[in-house]
N, C-alpha and C. Protein backbone atom coordinates (compact mmCIF):
# COMPACT_ATOMS: atom_id res chain seq x y z
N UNK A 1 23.96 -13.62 104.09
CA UNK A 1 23.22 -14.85 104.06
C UNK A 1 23.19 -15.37 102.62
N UNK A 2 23.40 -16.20 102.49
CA UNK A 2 23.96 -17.00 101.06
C UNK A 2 22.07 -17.26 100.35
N UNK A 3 22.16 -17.82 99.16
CA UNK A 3 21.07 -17.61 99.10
C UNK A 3 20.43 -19.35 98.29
N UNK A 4 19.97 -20.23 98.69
CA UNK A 4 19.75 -21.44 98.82
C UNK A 4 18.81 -21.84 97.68
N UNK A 5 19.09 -22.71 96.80
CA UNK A 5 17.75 -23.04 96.27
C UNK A 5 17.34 -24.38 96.83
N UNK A 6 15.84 -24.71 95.89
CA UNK A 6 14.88 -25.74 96.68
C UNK A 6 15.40 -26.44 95.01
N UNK A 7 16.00 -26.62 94.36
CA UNK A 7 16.32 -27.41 93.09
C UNK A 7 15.77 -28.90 93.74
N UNK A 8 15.79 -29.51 92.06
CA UNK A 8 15.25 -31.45 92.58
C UNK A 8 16.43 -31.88 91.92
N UNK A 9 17.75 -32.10 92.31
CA UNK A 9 18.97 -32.80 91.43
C UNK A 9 18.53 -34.42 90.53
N UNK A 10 18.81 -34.02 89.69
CA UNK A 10 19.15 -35.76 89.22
C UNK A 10 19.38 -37.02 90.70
N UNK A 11 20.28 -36.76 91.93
CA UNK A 11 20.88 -37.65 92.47
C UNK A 11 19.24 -37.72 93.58
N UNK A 12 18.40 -36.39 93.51
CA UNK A 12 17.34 -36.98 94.31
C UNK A 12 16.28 -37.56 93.64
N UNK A 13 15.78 -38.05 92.57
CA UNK A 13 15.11 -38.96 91.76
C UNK A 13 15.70 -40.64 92.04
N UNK A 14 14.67 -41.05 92.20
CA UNK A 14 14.78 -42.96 92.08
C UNK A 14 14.54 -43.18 90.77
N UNK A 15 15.54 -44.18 90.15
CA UNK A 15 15.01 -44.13 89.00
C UNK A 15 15.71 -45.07 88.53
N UNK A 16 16.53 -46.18 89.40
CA UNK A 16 16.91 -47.70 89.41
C UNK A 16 16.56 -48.42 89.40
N UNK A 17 16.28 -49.72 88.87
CA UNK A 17 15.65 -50.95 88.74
C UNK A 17 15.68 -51.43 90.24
N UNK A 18 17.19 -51.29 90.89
CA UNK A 18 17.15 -52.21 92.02
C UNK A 18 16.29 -51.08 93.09
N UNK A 19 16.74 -49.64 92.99
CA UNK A 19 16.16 -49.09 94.10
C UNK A 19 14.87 -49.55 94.16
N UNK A 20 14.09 -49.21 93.38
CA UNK A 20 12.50 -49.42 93.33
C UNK A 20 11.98 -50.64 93.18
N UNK A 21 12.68 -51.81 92.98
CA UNK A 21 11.84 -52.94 93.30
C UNK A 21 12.45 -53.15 95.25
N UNK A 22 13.85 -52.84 95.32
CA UNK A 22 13.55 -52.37 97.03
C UNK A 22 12.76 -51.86 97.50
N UNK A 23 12.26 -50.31 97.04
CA UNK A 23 11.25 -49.66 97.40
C UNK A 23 9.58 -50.45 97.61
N UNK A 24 9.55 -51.15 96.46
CA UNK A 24 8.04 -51.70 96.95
C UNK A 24 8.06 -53.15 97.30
N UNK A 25 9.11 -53.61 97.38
CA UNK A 25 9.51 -55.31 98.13
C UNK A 25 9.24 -54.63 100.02
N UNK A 26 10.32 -54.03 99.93
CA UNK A 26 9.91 -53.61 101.41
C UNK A 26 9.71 -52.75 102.03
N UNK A 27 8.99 -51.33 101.38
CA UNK A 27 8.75 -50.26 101.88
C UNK A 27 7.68 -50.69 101.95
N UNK A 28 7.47 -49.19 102.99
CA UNK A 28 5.67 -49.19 104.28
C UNK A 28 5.08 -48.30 103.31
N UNK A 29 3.26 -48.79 102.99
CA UNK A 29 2.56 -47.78 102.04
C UNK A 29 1.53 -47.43 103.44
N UNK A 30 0.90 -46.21 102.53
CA UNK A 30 0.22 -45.13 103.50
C UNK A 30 -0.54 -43.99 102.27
N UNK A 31 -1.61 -43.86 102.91
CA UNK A 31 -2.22 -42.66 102.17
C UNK A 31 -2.68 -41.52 103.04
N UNK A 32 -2.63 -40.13 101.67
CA UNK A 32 -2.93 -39.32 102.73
C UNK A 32 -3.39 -38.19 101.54
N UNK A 33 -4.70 -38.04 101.83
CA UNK A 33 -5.66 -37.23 100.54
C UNK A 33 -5.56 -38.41 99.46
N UNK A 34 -5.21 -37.37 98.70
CA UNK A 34 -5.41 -37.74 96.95
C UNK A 34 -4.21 -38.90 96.51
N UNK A 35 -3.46 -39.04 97.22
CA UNK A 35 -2.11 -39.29 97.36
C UNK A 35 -1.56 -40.43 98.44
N UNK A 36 -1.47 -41.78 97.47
CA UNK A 36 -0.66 -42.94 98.06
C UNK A 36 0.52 -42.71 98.25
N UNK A 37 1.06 -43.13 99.24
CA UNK A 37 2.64 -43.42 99.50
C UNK A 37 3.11 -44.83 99.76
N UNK A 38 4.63 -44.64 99.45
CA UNK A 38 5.21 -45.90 100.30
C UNK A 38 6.61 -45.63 100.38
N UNK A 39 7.27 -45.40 101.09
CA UNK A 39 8.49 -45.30 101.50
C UNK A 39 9.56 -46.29 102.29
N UNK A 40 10.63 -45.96 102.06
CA UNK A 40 11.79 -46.81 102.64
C UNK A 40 13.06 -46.71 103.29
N UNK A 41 13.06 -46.50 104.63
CA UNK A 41 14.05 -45.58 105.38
C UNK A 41 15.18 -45.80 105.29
N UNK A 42 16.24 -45.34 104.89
CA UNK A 42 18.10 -45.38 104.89
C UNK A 42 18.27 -46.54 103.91
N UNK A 43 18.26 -45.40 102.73
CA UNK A 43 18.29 -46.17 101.39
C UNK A 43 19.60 -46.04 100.82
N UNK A 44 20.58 -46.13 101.51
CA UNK A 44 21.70 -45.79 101.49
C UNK A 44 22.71 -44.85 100.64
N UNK A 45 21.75 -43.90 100.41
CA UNK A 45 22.49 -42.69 99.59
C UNK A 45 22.49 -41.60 100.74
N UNK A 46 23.23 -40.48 100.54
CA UNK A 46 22.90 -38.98 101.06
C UNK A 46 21.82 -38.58 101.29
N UNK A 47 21.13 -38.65 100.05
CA UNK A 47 19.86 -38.00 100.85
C UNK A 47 18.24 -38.90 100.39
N UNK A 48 17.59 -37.44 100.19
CA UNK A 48 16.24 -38.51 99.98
C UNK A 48 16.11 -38.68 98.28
N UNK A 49 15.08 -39.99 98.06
CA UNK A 49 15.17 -39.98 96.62
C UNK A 49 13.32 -39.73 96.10
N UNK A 50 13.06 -39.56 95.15
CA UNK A 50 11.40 -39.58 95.06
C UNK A 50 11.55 -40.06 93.77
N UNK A 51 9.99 -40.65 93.33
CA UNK A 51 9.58 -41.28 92.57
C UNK A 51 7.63 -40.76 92.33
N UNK A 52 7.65 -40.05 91.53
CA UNK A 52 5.79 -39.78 90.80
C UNK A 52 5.37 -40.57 89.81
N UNK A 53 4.20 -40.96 90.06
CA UNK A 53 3.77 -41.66 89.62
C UNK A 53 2.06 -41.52 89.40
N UNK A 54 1.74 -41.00 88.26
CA UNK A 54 0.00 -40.88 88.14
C UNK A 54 -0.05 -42.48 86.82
N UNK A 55 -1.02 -42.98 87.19
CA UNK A 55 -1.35 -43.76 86.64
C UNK A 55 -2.42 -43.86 85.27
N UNK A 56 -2.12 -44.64 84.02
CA UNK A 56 -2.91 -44.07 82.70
C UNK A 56 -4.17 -44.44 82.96
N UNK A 57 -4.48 -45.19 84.07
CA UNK A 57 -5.77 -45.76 83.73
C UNK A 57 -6.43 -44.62 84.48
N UNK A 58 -6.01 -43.65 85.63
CA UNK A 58 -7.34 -42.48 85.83
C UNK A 58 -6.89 -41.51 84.91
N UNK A 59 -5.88 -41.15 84.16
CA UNK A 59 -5.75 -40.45 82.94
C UNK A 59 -5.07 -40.08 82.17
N UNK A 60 -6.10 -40.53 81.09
CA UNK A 60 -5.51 -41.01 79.49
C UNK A 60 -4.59 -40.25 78.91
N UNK A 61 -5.08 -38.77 79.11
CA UNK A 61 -4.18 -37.58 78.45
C UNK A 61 -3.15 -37.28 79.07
N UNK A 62 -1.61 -37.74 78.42
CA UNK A 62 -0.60 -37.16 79.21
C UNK A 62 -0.25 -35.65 79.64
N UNK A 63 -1.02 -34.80 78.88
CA UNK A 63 -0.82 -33.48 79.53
C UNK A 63 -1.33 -33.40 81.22
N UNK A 64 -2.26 -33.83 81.56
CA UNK A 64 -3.04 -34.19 82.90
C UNK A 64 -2.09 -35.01 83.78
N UNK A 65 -1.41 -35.98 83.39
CA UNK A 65 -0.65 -36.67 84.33
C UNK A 65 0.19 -36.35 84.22
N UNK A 66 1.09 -35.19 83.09
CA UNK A 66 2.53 -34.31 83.36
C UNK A 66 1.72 -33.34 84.58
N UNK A 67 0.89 -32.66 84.37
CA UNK A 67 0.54 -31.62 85.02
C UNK A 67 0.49 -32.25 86.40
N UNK A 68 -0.04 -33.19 87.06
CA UNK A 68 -0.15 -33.80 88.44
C UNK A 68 0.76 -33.57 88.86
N UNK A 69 1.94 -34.48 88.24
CA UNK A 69 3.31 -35.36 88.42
C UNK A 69 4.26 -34.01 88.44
N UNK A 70 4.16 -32.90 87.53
CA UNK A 70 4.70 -31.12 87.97
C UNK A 70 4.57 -30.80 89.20
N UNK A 71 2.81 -31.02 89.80
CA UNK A 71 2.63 -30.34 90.71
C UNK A 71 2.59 -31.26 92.05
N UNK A 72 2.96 -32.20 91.98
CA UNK A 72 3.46 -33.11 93.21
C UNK A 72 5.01 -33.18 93.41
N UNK A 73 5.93 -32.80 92.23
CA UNK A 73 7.75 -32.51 92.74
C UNK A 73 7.53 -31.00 92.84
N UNK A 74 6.67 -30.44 92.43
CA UNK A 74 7.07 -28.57 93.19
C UNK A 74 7.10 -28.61 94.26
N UNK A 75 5.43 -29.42 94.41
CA UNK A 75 5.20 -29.52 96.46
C UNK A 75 6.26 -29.97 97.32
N UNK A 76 7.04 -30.96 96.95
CA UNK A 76 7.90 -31.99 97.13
C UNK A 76 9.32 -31.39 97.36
N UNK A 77 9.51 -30.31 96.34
CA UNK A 77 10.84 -29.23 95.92
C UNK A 77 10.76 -28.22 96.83
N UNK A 78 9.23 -27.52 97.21
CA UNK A 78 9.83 -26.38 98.37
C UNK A 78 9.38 -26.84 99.58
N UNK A 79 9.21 -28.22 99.95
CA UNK A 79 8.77 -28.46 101.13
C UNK A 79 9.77 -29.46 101.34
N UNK A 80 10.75 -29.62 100.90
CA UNK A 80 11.70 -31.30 101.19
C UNK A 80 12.70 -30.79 102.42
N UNK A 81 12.47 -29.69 102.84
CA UNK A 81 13.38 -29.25 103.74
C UNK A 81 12.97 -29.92 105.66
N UNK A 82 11.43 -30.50 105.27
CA UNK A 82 11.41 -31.06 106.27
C UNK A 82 11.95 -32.80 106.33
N UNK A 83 12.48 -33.13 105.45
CA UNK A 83 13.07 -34.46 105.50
C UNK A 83 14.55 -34.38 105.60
N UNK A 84 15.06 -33.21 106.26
CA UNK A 84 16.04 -32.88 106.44
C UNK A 84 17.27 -34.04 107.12
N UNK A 85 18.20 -34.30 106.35
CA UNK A 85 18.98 -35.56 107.08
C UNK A 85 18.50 -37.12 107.19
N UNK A 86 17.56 -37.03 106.16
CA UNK A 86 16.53 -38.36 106.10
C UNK A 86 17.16 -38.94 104.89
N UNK A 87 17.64 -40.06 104.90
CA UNK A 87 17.53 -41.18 103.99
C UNK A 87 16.72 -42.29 103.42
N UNK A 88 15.81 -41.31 102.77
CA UNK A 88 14.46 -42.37 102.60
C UNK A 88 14.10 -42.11 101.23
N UNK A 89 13.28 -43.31 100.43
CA UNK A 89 13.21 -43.49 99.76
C UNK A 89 11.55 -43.17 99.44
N UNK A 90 11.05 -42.44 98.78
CA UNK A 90 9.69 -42.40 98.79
C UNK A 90 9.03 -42.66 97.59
N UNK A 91 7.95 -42.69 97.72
CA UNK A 91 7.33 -42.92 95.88
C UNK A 91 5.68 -42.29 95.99
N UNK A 92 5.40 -41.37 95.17
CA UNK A 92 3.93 -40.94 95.15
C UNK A 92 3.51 -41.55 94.31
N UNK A 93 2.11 -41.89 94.59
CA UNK A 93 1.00 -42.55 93.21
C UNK A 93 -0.01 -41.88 94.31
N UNK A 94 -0.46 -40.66 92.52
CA UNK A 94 -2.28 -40.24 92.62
C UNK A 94 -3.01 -40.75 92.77
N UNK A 95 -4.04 -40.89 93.34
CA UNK A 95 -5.12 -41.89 93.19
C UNK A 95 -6.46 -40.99 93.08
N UNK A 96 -6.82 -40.25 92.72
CA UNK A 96 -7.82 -39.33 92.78
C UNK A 96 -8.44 -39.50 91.34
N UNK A 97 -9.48 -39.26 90.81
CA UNK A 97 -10.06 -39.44 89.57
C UNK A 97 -10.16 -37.64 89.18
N UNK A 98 -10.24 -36.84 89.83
CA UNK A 98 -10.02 -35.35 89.22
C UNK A 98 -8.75 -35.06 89.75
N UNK A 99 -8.43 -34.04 88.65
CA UNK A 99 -6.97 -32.82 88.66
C UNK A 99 -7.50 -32.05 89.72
N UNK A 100 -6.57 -32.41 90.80
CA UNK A 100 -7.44 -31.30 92.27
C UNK A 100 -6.17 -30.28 92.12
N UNK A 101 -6.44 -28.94 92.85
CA UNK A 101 -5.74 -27.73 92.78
C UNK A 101 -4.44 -28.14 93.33
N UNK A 102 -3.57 -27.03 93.27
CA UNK A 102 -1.93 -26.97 93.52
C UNK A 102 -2.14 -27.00 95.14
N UNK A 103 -3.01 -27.08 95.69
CA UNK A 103 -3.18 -26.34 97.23
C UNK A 103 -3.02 -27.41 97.86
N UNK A 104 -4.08 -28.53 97.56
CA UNK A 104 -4.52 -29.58 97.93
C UNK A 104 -3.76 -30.56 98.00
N UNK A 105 -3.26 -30.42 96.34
CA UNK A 105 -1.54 -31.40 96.63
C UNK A 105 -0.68 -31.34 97.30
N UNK A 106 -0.11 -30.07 97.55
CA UNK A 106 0.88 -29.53 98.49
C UNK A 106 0.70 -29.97 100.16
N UNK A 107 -0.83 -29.61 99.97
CA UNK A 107 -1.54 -29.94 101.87
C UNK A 107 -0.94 -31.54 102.03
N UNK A 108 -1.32 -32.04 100.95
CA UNK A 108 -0.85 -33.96 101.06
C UNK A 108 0.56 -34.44 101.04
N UNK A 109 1.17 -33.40 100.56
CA UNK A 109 2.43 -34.02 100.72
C UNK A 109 3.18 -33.39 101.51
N UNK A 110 3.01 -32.13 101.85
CA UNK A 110 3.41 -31.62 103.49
C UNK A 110 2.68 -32.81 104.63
N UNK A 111 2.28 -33.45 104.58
CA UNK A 111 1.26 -34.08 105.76
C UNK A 111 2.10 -35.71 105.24
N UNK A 112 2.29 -35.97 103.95
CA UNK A 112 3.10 -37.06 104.26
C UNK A 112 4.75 -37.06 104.27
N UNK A 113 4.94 -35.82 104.25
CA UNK A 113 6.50 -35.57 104.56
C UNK A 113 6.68 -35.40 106.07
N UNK A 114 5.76 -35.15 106.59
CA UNK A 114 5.53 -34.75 107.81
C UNK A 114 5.45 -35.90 108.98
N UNK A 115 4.76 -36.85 108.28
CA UNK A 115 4.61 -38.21 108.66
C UNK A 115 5.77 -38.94 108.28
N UNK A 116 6.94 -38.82 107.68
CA UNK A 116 7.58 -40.05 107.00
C UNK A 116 9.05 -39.32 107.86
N UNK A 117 8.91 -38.11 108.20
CA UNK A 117 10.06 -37.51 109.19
C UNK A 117 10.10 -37.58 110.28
N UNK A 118 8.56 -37.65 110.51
CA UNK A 118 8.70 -38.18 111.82
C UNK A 118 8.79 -39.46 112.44
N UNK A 119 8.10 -39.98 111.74
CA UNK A 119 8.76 -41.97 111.81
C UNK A 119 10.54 -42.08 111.58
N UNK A 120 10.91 -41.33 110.72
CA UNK A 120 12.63 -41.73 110.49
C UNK A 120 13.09 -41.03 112.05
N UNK A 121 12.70 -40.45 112.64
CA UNK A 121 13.55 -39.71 113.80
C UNK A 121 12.80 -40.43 114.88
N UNK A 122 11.79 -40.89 114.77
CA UNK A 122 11.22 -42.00 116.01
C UNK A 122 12.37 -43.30 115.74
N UNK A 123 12.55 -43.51 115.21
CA UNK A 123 13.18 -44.99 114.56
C UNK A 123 14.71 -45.02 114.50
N UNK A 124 15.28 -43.57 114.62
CA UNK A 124 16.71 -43.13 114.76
C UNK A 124 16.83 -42.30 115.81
N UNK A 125 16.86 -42.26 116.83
CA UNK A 125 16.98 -40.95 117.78
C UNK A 125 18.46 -40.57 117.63
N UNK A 126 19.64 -41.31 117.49
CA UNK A 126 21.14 -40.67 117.66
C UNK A 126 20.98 -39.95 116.30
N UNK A 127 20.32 -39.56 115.69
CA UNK A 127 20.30 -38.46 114.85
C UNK A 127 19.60 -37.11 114.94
């Protein structure tokens, strides 16, 4: 059995002018915990792309919003296996005013990966 990593490549980051004003021209937003979304289905690459995003105005100190923005692509890195065959475009923004635990984040973005896979396979069944 070969042995797989959960890596985040360069090619799965958004990080285009055009992708992301696509992304919020016409992607669907949604929250879920601590954690806004908005995503955009068959964004015409291979696979999926992400985008983090904590904002300066709930906090000032960039060590705090590296640390979020770490612990929302880990969650993101060993759980992306449920967006399996999905071409979607997603984007997180924190919205929480405290640094909540690694647990909590993870719970939110399993629950909106969960949600955003299952809308792409409601919306595509020949896949």
């Amino acid at each position: 059995m070969p042995f797989t990593r959960n890596t985040l490549k360069k090619a799965e980051r958004l990080s285009s002018k055009t992708g992301l004003s696509a992304l919020l021209s016409m992607g669907k937003w949604g929250v879920q915990g601590p954690i806004r979304y908005c995503c955009l289905a068959d964004n015409g690459q291979e696979q999926a792309r992400i985008v983090v995003s904590v904002p300066k105005k709930m906090f000032r100190r960039a060590v705090k919003r590296n640390l979020l923005k770490r612990r929302i692509r880990e969650s993101y890195r060993t759980q992306k296996a449920l967006l399996e065959g999905s071409r979607v475009d997603l984007m997180f923004v924190y919205t929480s005013k405290e640094v909540l635990d690694s647990a909590v984040i993870r719970e939110a973005v399993g629950a909106i990966l969960t949600t955003v896979a299952g809308s792409f396979h409601q919306n595509n069944p020949q896949e």
